[in-house]
PDB file of N, CA and C in Angstrom:
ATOM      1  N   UNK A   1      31.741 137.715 136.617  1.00  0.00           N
ATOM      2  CA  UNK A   1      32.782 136.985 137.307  1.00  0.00           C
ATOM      3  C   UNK A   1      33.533 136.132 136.279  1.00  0.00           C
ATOM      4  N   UNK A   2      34.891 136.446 136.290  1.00  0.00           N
ATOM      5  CA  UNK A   2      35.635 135.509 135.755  1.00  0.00           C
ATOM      6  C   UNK A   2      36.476 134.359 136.059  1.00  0.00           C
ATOM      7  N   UNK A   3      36.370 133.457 135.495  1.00  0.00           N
ATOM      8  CA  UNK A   3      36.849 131.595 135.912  1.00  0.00           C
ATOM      9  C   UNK A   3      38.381 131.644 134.542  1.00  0.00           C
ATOM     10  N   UNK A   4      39.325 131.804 136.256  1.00  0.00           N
ATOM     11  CA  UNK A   4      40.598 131.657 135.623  1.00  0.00           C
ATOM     12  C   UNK A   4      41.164 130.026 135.135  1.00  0.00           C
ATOM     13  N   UNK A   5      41.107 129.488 134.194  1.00  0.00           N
ATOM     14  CA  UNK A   5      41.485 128.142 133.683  1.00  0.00           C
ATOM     15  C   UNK A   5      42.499 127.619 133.844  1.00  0.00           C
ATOM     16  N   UNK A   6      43.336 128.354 133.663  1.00  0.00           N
ATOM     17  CA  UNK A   6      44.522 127.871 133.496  1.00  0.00           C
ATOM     18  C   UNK A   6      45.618 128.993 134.365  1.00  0.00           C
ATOM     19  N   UNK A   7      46.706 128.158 135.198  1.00  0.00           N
ATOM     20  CA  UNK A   7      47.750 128.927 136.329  1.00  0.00           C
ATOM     21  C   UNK A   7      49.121 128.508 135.602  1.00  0.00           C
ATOM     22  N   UNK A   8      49.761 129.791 136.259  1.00  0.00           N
ATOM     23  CA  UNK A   8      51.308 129.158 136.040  1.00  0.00           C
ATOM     24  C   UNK A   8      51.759 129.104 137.154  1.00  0.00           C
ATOM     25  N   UNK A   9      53.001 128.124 138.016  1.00  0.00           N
ATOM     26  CA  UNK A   9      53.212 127.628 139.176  1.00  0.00           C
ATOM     27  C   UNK A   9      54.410 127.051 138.742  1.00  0.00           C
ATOM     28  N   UNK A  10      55.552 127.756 139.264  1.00  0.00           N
ATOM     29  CA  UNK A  10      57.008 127.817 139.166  1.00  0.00           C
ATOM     30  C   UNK A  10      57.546 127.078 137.198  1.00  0.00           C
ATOM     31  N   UNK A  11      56.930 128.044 136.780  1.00  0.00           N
ATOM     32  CA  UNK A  11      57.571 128.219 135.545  1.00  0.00           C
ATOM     33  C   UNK A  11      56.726 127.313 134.414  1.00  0.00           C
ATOM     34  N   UNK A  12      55.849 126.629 135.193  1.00  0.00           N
ATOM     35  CA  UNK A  12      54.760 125.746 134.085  1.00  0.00           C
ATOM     36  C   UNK A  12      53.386 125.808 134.002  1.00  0.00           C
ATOM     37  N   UNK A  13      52.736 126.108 133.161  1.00  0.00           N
ATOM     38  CA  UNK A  13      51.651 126.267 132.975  1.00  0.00           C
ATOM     39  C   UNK A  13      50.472 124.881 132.910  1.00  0.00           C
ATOM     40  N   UNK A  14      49.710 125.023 134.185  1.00  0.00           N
ATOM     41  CA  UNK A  14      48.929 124.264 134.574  1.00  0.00           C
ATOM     42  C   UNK A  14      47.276 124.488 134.544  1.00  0.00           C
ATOM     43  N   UNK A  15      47.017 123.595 134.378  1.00  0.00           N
ATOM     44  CA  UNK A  15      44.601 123.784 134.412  1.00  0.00           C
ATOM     45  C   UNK A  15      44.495 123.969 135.780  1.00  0.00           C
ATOM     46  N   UNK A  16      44.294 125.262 136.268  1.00  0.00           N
ATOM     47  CA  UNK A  16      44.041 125.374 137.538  1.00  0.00           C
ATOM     48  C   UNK A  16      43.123 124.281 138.331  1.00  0.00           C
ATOM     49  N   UNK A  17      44.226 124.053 139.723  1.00  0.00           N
ATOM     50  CA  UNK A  17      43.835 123.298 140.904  1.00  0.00           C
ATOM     51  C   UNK A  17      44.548 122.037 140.737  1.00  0.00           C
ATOM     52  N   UNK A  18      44.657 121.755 139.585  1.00  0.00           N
ATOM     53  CA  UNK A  18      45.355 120.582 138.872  1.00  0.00           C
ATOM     54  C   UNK A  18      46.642 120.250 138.493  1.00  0.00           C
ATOM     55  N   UNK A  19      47.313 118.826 138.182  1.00  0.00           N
ATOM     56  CA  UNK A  19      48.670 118.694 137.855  1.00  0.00           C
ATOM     57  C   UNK A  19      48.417 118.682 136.873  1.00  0.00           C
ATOM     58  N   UNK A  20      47.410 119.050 135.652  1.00  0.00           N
ATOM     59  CA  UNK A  20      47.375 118.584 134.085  1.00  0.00           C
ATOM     60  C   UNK A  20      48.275 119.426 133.617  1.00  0.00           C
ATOM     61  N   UNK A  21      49.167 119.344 132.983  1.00  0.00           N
ATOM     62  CA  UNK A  21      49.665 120.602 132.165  1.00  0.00           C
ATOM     63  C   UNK A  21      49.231 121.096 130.829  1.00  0.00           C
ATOM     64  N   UNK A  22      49.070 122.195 130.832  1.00  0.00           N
ATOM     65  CA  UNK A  22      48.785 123.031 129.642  1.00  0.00           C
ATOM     66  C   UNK A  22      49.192 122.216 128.200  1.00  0.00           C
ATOM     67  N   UNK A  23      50.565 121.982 128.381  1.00  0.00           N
ATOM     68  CA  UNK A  23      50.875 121.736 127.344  1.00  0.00           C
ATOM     69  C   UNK A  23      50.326 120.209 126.448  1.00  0.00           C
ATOM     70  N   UNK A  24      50.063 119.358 127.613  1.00  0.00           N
ATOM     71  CA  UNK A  24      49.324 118.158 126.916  1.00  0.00           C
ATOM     72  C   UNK A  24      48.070 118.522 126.214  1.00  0.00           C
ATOM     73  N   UNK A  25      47.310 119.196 126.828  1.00  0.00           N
ATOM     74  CA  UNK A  25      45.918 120.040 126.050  1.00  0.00           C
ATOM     75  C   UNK A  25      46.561 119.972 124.662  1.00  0.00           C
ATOM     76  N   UNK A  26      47.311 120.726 124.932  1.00  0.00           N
ATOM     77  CA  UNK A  26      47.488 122.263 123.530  1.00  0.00           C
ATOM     78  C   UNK A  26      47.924 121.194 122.085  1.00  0.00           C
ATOM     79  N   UNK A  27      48.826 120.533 123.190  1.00  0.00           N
ATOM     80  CA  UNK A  27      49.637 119.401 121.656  1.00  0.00           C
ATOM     81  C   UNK A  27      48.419 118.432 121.452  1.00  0.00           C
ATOM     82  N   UNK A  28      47.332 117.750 122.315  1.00  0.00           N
ATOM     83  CA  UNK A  28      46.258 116.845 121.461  1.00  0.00           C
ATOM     84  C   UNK A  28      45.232 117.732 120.770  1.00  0.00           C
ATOM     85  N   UNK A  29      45.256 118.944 121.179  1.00  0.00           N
ATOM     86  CA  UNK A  29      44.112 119.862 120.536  1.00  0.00           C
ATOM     87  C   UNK A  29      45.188 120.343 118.581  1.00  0.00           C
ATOM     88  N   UNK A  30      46.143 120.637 118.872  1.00  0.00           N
ATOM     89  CA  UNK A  30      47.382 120.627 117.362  1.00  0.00           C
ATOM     90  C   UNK A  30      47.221 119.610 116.664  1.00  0.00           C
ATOM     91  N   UNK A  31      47.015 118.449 117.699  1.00  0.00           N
ATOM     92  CA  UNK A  31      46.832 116.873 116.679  1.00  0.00           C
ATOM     93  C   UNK A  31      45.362 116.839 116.206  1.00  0.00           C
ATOM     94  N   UNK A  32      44.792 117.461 116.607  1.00  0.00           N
ATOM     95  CA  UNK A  32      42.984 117.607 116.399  1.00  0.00           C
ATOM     96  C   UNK A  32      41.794 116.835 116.812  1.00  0.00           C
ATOM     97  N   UNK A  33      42.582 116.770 118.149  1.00  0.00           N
ATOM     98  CA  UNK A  33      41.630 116.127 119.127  1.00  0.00           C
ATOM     99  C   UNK A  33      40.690 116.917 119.315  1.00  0.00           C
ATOM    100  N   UNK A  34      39.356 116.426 119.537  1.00  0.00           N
ATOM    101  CA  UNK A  34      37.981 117.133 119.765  1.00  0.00           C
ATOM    102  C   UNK A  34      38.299 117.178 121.531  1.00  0.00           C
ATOM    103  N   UNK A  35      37.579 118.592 121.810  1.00  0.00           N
ATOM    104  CA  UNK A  35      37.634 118.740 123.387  1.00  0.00           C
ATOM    105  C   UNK A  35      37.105 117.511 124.115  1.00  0.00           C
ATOM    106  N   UNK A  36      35.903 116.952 123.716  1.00  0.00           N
ATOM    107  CA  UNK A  36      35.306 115.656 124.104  1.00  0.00           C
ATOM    108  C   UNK A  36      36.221 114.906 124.563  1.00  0.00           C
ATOM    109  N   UNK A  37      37.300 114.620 123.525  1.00  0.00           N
ATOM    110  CA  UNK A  37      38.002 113.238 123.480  1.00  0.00           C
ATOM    111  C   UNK A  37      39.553 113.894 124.293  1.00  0.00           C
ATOM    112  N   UNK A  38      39.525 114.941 124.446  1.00  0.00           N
ATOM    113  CA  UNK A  38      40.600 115.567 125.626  1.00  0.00           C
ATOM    114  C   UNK A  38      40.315 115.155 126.989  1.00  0.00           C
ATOM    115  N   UNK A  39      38.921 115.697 127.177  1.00  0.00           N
ATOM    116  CA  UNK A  39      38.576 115.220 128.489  1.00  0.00           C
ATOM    117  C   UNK A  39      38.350 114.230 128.951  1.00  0.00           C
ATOM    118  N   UNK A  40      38.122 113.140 127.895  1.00  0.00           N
ATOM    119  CA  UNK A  40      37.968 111.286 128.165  1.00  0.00           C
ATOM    120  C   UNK A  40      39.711 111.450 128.498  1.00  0.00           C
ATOM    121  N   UNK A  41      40.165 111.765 127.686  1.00  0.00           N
ATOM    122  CA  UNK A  41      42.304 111.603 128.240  1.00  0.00           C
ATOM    123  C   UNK A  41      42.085 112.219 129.669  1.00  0.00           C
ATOM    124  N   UNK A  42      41.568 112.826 129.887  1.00  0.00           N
ATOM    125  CA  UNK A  42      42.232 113.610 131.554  1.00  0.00           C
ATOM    126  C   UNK A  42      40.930 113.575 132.398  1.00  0.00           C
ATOM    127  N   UNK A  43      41.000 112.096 132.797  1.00  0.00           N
ATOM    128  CA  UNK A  43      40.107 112.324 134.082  1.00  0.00           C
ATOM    129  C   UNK A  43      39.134 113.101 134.858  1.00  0.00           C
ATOM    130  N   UNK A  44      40.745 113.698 135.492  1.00  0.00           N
ATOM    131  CA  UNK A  44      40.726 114.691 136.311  1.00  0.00           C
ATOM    132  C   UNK A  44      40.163 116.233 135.502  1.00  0.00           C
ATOM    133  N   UNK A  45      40.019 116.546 134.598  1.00  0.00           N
ATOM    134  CA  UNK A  45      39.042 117.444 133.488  1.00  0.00           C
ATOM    135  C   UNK A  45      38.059 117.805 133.787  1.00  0.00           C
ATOM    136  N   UNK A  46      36.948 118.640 133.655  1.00  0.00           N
ATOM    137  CA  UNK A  46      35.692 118.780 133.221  1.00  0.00           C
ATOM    138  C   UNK A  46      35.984 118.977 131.469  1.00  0.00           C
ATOM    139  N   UNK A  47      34.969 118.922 131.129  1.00  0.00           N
ATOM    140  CA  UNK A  47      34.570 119.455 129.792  1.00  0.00           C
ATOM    141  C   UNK A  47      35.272 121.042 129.971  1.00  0.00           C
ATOM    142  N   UNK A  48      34.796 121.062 130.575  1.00  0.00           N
ATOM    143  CA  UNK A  48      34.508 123.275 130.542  1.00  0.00           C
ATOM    144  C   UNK A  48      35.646 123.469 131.472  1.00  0.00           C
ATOM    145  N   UNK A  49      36.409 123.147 131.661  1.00  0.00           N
ATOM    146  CA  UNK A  49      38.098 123.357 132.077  1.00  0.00           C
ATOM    147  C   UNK A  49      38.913 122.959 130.849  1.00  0.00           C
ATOM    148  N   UNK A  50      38.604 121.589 129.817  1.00  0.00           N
ATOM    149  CA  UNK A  50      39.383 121.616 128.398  1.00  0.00           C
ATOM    150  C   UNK A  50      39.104 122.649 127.756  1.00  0.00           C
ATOM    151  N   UNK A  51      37.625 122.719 127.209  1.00  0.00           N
ATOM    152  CA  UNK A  51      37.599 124.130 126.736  1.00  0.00           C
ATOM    153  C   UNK A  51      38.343 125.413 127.080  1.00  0.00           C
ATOM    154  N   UNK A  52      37.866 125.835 128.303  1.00  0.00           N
ATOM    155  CA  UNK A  52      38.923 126.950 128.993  1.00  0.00           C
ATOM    156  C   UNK A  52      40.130 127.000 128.737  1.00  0.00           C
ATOM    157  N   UNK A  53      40.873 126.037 129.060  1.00  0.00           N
ATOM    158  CA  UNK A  53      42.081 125.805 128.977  1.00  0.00           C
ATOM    159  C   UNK A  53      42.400 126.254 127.013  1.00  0.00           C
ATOM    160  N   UNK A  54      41.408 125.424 125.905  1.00  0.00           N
ATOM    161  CA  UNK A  54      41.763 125.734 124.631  1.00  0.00           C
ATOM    162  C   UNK A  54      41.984 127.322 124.339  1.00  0.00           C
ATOM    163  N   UNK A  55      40.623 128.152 124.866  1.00  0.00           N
ATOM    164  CA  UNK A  55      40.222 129.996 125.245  1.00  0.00           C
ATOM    165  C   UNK A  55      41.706 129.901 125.074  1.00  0.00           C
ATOM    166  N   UNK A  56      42.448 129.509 126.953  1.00  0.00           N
ATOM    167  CA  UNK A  56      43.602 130.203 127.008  1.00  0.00           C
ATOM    168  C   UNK A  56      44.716 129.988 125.982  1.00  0.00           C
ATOM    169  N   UNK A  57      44.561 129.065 125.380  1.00  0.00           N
ATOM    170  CA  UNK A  57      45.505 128.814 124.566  1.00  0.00           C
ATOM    171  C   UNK A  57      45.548 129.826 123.566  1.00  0.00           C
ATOM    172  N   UNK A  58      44.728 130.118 122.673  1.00  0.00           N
ATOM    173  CA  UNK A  58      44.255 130.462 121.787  1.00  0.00           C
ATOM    174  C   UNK A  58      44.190 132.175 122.021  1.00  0.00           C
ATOM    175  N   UNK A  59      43.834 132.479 122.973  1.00  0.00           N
ATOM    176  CA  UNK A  59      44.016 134.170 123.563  1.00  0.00           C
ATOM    177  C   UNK A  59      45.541 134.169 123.850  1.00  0.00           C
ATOM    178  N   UNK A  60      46.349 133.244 123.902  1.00  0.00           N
ATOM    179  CA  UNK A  60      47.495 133.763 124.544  1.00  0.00           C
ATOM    180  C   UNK A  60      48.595 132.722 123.132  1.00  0.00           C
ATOM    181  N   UNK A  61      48.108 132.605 122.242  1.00  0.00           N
ATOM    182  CA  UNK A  61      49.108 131.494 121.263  1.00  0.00           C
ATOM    183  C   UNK A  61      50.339 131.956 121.204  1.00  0.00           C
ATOM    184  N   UNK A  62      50.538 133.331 120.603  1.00  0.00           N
ATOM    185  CA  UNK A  62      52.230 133.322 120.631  1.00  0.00           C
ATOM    186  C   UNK A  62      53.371 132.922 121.900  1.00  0.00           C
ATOM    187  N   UNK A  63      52.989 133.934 122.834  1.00  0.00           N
ATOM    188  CA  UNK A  63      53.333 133.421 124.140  1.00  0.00           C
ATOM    189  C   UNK A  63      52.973 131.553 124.572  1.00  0.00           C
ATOM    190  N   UNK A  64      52.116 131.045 124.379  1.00  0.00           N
ATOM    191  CA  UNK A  64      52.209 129.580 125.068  1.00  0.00           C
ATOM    192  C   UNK A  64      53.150 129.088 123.570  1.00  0.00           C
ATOM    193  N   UNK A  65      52.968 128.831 122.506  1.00  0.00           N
ATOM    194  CA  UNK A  65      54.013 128.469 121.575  1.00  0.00           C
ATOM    195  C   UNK A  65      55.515 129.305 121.573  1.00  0.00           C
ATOM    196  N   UNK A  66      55.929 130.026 122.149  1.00  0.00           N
ATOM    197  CA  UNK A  66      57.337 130.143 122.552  1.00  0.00           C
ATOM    198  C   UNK A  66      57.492 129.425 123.964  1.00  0.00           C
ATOM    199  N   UNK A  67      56.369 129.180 124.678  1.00  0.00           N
ATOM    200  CA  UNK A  67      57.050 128.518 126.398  1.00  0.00           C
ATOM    201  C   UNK A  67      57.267 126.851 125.543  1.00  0.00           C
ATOM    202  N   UNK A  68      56.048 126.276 124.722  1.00  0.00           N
ATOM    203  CA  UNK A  68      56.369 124.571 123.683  1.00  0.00           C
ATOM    204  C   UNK A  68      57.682 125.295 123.160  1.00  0.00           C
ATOM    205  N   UNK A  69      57.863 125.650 122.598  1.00  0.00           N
ATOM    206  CA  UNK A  69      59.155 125.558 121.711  1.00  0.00           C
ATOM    207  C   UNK A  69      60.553 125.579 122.941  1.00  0.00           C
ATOM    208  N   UNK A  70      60.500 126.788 123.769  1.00  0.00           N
ATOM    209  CA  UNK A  70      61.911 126.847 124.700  1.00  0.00           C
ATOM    210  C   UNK A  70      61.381 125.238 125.591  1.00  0.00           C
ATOM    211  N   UNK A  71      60.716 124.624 126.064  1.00  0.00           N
ATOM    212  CA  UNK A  71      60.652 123.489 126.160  1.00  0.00           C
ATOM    213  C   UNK A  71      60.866 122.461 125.343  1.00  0.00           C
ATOM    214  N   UNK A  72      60.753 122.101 124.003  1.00  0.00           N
ATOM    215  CA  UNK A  72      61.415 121.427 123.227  1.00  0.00           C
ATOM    216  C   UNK A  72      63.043 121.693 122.773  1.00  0.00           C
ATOM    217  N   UNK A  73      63.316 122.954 123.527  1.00  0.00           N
ATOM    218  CA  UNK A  73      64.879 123.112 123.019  1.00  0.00           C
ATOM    219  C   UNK A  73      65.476 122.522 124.272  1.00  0.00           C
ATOM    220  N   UNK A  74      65.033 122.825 125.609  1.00  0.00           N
ATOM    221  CA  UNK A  74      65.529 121.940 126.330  1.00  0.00           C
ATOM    222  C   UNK A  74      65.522 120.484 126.790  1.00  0.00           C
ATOM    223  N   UNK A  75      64.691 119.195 126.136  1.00  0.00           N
ATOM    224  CA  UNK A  75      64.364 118.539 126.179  1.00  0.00           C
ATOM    225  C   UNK A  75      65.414 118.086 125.594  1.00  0.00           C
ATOM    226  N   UNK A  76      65.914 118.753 124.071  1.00  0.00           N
ATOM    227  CA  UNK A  76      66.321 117.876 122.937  1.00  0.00           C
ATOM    228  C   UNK A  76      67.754 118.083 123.714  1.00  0.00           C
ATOM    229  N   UNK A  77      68.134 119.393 124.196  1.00  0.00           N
ATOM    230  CA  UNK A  77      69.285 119.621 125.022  1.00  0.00           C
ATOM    231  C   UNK A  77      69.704 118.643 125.810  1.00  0.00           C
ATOM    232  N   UNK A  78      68.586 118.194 127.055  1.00  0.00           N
ATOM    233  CA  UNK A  78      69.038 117.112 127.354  1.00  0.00           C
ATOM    234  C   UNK A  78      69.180 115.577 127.010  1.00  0.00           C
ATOM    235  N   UNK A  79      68.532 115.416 125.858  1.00  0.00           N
ATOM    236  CA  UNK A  79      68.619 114.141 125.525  1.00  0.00           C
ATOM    237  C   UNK A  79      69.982 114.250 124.734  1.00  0.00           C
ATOM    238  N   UNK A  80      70.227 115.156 123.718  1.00  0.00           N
ATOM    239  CA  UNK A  80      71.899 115.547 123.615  1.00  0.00           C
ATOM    240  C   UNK A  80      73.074 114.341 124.924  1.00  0.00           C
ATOM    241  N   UNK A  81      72.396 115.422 126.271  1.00  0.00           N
ATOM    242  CA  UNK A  81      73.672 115.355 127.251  1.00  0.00           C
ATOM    243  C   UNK A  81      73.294 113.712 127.484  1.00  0.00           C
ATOM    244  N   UNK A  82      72.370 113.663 127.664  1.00  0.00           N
ATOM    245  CA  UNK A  82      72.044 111.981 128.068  1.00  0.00           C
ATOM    246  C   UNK A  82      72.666 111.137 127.051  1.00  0.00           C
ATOM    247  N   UNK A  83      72.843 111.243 125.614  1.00  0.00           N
ATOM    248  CA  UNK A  83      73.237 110.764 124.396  1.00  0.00           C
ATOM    249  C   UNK A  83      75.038 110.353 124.863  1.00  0.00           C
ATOM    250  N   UNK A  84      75.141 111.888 125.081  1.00  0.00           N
ATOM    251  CA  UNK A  84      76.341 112.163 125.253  1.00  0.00           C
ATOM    252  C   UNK A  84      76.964 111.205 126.760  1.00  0.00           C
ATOM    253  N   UNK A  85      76.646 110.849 127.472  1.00  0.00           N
ATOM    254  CA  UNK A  85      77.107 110.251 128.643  1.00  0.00           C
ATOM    255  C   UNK A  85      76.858 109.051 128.900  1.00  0.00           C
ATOM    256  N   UNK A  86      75.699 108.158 128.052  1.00  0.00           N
ATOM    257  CA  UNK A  86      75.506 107.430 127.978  1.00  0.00           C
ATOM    258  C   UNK A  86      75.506 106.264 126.179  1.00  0.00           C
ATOM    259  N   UNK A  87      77.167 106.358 126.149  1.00  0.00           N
ATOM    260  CA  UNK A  87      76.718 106.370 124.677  1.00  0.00           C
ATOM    261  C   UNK A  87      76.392 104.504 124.219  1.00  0.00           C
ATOM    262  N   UNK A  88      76.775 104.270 125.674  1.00  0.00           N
ATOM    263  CA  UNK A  88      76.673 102.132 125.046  1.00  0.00           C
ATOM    264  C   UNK A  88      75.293 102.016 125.185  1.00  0.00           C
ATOM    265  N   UNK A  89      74.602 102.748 126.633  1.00  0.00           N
ATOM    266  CA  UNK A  89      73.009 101.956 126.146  1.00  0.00           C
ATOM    267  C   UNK A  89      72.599 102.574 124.876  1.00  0.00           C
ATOM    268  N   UNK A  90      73.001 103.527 124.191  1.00  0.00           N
ATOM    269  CA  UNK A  90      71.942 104.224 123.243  1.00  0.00           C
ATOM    270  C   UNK A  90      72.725 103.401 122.225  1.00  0.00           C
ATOM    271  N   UNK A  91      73.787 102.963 121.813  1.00  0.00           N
ATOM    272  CA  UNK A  91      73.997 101.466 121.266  1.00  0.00           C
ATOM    273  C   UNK A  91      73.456 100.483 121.446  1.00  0.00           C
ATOM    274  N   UNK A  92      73.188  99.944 121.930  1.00  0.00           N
ATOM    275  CA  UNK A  92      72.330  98.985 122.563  1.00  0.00           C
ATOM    276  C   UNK A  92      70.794  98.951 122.716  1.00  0.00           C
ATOM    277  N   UNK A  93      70.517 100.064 122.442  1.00  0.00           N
ATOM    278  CA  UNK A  93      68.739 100.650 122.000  1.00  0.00           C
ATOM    279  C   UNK A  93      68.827 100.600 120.469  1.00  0.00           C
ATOM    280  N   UNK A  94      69.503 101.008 119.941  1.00  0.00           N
ATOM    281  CA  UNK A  94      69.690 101.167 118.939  1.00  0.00           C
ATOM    282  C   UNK A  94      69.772  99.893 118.307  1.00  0.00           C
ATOM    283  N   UNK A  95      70.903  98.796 118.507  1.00  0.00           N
ATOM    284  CA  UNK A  95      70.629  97.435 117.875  1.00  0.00           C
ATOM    285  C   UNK A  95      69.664  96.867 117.947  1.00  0.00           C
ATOM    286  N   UNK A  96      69.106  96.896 119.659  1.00  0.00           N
ATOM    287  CA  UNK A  96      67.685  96.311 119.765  1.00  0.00           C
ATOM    288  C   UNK A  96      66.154  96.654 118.656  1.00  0.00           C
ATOM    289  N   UNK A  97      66.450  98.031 118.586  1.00  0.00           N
ATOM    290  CA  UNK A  97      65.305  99.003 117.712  1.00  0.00           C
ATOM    291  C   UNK A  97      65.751  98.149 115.606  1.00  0.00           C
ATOM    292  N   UNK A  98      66.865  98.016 115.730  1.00  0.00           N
ATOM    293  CA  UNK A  98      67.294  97.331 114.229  1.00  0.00           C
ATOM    294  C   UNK A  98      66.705  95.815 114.474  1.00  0.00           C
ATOM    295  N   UNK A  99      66.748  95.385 115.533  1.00  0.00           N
ATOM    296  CA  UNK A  99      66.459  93.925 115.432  1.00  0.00           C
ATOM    297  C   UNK A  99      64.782  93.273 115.418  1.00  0.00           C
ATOM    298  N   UNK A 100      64.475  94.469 115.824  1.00  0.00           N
ATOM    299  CA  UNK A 100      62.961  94.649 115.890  1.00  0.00           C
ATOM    300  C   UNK A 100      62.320  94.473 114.146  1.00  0.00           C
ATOM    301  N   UNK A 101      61.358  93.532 114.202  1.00  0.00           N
ATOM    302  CA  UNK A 101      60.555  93.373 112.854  1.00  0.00           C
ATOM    303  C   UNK A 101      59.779  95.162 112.220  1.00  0.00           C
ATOM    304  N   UNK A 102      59.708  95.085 110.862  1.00  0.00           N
ATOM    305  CA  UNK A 102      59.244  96.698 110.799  1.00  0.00           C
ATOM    306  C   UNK A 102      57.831  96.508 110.713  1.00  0.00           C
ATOM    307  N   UNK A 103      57.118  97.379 111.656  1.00  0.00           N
ATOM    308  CA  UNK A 103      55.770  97.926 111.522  1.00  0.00           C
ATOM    309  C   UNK A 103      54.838  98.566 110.204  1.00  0.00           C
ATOM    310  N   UNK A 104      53.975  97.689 110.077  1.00  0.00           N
ATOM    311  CA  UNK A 104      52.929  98.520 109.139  1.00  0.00           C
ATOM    312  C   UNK A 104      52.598  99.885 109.463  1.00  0.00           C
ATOM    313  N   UNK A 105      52.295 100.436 108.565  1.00  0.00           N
ATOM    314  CA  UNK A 105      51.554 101.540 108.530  1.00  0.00           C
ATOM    315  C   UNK A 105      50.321 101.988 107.706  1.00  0.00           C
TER     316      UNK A 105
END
């Protein structure tokens, strides 16, 4: 018997039964988060649904890294149009972000 992990449900890929999305997994597991410390992030998790969820990642990488990428093209798309229509607050973020003391690192 096989335990399907992970669903897709109108165009996004989700940890079955769940609102987690795939893609938060995939990007803290890229940053090199240990599954452990995935599932302390998501509650709503088991252990053995992060894992699963990594399987699917990992059996299916090209395909889930083209759905991250056409999602980062539309993101940046809209922050474009948002840029674009809103150009005094993003002035105004912008002075605020200059007026701000600079952070260590």
């Amino acid at each position: 018997m096989t335990k399907e992990y992970v669903e897709k449900r109108e165009g996004a890929y989700r940890i079955s039964g769940t609102r987690v999305s795939l893609d938060s997994l995939v990007y803290a597991f890229l940053r090199g988060a240990a599954p452990e410390s995935i599932a302390q992030s998501f509650p709503a998790l088991t252990l053995e649904e992060v894992y699963g969820a990594i399987a699917f990642y990992l059996a299916h990488q090209t395909e889930i890294d083209a759905y991250l990428q056409e999602g980062e093209r539309e993101f940046e798309a809209l922050r474009q149009q948002a840029r674009q229509s809103n150009p005094l607050l993003y002035r105004k973020l912008e002075e605020a972000r200059q007026q701000q003391p600079a952070t260590r690192k």
